[in-house]
Each structure stands twice: as structure tokens, then as C-alpha cells.
C-alpha atoms as a PDB file:
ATOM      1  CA  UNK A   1     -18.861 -19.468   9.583  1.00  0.00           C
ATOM      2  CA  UNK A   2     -20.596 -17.070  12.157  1.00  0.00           C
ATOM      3  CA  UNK A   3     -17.762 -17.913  14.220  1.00  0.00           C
ATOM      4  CA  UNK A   4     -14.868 -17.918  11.901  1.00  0.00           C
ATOM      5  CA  UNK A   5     -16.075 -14.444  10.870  1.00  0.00           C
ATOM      6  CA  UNK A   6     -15.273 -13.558  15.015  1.00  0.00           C
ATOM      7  CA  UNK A   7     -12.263 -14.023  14.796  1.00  0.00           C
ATOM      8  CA  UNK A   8     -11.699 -12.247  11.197  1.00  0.00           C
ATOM      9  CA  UNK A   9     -13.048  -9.056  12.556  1.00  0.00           C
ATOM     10  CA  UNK A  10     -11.231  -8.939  16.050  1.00  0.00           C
ATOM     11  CA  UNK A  11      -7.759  -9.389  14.018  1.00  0.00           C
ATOM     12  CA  UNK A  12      -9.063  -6.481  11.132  1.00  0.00           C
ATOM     13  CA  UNK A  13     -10.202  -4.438  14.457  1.00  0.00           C
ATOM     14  CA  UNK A  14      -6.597  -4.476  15.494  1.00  0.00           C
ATOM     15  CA  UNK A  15      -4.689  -4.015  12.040  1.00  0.00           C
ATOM     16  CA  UNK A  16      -7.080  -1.110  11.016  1.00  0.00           C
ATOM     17  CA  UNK A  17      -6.277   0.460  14.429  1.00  0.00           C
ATOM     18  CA  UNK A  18      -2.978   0.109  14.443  1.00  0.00           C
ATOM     19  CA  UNK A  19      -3.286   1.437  10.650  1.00  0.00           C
ATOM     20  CA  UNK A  20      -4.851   4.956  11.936  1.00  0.00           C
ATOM     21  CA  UNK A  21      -2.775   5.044  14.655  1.00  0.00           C
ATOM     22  CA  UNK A  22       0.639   5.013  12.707  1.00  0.00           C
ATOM     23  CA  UNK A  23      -0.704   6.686   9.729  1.00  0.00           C
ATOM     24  CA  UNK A  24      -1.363  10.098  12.364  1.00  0.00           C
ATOM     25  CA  UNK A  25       2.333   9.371  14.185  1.00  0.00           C
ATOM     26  CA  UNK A  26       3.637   9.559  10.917  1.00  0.00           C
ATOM     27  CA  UNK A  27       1.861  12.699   9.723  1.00  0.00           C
ATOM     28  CA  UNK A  28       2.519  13.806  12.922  1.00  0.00           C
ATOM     29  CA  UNK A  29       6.719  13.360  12.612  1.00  0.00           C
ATOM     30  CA  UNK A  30       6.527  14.966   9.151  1.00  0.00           C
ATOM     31  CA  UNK A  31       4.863  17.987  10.075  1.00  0.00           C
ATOM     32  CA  UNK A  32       7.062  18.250  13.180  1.00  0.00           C
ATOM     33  CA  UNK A  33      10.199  18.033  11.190  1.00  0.00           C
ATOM     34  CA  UNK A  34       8.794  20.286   8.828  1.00  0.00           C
ATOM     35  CA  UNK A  35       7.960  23.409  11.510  1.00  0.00           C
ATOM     36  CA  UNK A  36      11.295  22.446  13.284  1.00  0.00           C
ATOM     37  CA  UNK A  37      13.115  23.147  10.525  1.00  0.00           C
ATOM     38  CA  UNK A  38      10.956  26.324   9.815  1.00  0.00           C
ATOM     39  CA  UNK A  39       9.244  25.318   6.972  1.00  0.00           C
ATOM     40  CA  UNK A  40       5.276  25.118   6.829  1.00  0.00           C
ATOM     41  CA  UNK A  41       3.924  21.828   6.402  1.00  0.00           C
ATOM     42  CA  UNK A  42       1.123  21.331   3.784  1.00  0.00           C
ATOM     43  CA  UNK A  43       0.373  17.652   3.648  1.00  0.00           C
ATOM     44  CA  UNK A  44      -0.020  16.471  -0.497  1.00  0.00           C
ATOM     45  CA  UNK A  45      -3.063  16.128  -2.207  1.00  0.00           C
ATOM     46  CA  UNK A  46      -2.320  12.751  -2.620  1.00  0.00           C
ATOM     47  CA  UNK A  47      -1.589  12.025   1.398  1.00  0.00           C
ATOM     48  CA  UNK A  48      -4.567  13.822   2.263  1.00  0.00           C
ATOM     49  CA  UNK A  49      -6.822  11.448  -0.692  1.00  0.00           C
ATOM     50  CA  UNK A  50      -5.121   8.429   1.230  1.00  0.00           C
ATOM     51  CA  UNK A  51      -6.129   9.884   4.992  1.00  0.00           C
ATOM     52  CA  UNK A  52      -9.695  10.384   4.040  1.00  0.00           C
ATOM     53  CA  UNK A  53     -10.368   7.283   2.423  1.00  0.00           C
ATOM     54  CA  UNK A  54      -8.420   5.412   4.906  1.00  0.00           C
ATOM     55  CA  UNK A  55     -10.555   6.912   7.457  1.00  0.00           C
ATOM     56  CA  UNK A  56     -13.498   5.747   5.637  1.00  0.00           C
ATOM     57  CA  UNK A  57     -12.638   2.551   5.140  1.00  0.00           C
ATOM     58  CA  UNK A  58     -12.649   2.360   8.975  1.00  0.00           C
ATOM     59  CA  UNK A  59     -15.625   3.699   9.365  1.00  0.00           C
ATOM     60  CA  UNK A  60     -16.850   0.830   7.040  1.00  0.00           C
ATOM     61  CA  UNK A  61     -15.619  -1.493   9.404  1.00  0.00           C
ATOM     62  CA  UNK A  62     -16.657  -0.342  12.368  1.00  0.00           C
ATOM     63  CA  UNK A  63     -20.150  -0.209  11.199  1.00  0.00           C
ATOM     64  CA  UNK A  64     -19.755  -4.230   9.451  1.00  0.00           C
ATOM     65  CA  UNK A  65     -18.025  -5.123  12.602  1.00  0.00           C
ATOM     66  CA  UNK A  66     -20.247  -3.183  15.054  1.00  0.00           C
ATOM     67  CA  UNK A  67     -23.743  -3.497  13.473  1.00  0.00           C
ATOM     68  CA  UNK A  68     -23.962  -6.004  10.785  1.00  0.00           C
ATOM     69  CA  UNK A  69     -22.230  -8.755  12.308  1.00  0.00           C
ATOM     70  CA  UNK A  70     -24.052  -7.951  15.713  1.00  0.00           C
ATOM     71  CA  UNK A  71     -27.286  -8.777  13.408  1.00  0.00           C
ATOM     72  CA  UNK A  72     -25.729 -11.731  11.713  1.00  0.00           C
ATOM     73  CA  UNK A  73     -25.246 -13.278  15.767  1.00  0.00           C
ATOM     74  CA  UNK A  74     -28.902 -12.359  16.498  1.00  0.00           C
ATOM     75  CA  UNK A  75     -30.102 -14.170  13.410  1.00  0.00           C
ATOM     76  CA  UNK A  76     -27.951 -17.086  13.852  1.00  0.00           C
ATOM     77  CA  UNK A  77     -28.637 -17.336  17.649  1.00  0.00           C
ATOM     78  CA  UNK A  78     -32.310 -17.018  16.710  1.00  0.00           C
ATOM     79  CA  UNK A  79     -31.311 -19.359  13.658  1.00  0.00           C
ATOM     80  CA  UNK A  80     -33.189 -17.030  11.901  1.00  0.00           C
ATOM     81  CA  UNK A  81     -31.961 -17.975   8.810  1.00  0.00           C
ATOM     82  CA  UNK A  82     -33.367 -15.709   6.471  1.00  0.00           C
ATOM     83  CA  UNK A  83     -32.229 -12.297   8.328  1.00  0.00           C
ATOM     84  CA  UNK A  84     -29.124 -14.034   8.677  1.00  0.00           C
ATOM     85  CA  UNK A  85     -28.570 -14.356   4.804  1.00  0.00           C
ATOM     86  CA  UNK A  86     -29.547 -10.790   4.549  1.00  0.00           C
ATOM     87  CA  UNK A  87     -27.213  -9.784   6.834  1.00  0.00           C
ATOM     88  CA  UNK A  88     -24.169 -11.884   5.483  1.00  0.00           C
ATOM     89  CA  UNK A  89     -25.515 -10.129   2.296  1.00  0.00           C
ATOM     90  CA  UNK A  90     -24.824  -6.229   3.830  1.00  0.00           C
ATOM     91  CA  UNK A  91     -21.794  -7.487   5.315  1.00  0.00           C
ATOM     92  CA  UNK A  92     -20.619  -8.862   1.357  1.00  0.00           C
ATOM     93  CA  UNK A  93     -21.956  -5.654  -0.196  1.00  0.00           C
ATOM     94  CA  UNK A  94     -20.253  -3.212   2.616  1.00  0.00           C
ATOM     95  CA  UNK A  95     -16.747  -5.521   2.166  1.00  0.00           C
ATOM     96  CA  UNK A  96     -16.446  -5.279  -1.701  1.00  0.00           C
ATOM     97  CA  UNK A  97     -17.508  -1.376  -1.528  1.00  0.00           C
ATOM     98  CA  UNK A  98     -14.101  -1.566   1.199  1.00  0.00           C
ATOM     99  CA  UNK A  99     -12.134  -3.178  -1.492  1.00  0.00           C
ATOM    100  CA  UNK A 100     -13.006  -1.123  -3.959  1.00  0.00           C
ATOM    101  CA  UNK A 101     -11.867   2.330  -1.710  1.00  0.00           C
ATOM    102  CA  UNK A 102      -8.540   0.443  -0.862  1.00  0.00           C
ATOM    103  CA  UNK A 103      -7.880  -0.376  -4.600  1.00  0.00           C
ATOM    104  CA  UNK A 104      -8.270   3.337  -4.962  1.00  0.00           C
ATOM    105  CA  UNK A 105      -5.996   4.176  -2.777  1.00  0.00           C
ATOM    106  CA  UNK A 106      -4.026   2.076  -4.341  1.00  0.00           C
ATOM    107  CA  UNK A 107      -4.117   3.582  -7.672  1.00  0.00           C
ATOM    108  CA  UNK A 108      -3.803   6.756  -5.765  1.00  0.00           C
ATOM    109  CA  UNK A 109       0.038   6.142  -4.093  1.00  0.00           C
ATOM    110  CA  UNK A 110       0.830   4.696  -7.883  1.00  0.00           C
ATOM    111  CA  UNK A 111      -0.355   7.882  -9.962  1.00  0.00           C
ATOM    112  CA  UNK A 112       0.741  10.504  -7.270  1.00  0.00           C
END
């Protein structure tokens, strides 16, 4: 599990970086377009909603990836099983909190 969870998180690491990265390339290209043509560019509320919890949900990660999964290998490596349940429990409660910011965003791009 420990291990399958590895690999999970190295393949979310790249798609949620690859996420940010286009997401600001793309702001980026609209806002150029937009002062090249002369207009000013004002990025919708509904863009900006997206950014910010997209940027969260990141943040999220980072910190499951980066801090509760570094406990889960101590506890496991220690086989320290109950901090490793605990951990595995962070990592479930910090994961559905995710979902729950990307089904909001979700609703979001449908009600803009």
C-alpha cells in the first residue's frame, strides 16, 4: 500500500504541476492578447475562484505528499503501526477535503 501510494503521488506531483503551469501560460496568453489589442485585461470572477482554489488544492498536496506521507514511511519503516493508521487517516481526511474543493470548482466553471 505504502508503496503503491509512491507511485500515486509522484504521478499527481507531475499532473498538478503541469496543471499550474498551463493554467498561468494560459492566463498569461489572454492577458497578452488582451493589452495587445489595447484592451485592459480583468480576469472573471469565476477564473479567479478557479485560480485560487486550484492553488489550494496544490498546496493540499504538497503538504499530503510532503509531510503526511513522509510520516506514513516513518511509521511503516518503524512498523509503527498505530502512527501509521493515523497518518493514512490525515492523508484520507486531507484527500476528501481535496475532492470536495475540486467538485467546487467544478460547480464553479458550470454556474459561471
Amino acid at each position: 500500500m505504502n508503496e503503491v501510494l509512491g507511485r500515486f503521488f509522484k504521478a499527481v506531483l507531475v499532473a498538478s504541476l503541469l496543471a499550474l503551469a498551463s493554467g498561468v501560460w494560459m492566463l498569461g496568453r489572454v492577458a497578452k492578447q488582451a493589452v495587445q489589442s489595447g484592451g485592459n485585461f480583468e480576469m472573471p470572477l469565476a477564473w479567479t475562484i478557479m485560480a485560487v482554489l486550484g492553488a489550494a488544492m496544490v498546496a493540499i498536496f504538497m503538504h499530503i505528499r510532503f509531510a503526511l506521507y513522509k510520516r506514513l514511511n516513518a511509521a511503516v519503516g518503524a512498523s509503527d503501526w498505530s502512527a501509521g493508521g493515523a497518518a493514512l487517516a490525515q492523508i484520507r481526511r486531507w484527500v476528501s477535503f481535496n475532492l470536495g474543493l475540486g467538485v467546487l470548482i467544478i460547480a464553479v466553471t458550470l454556474l459561471r
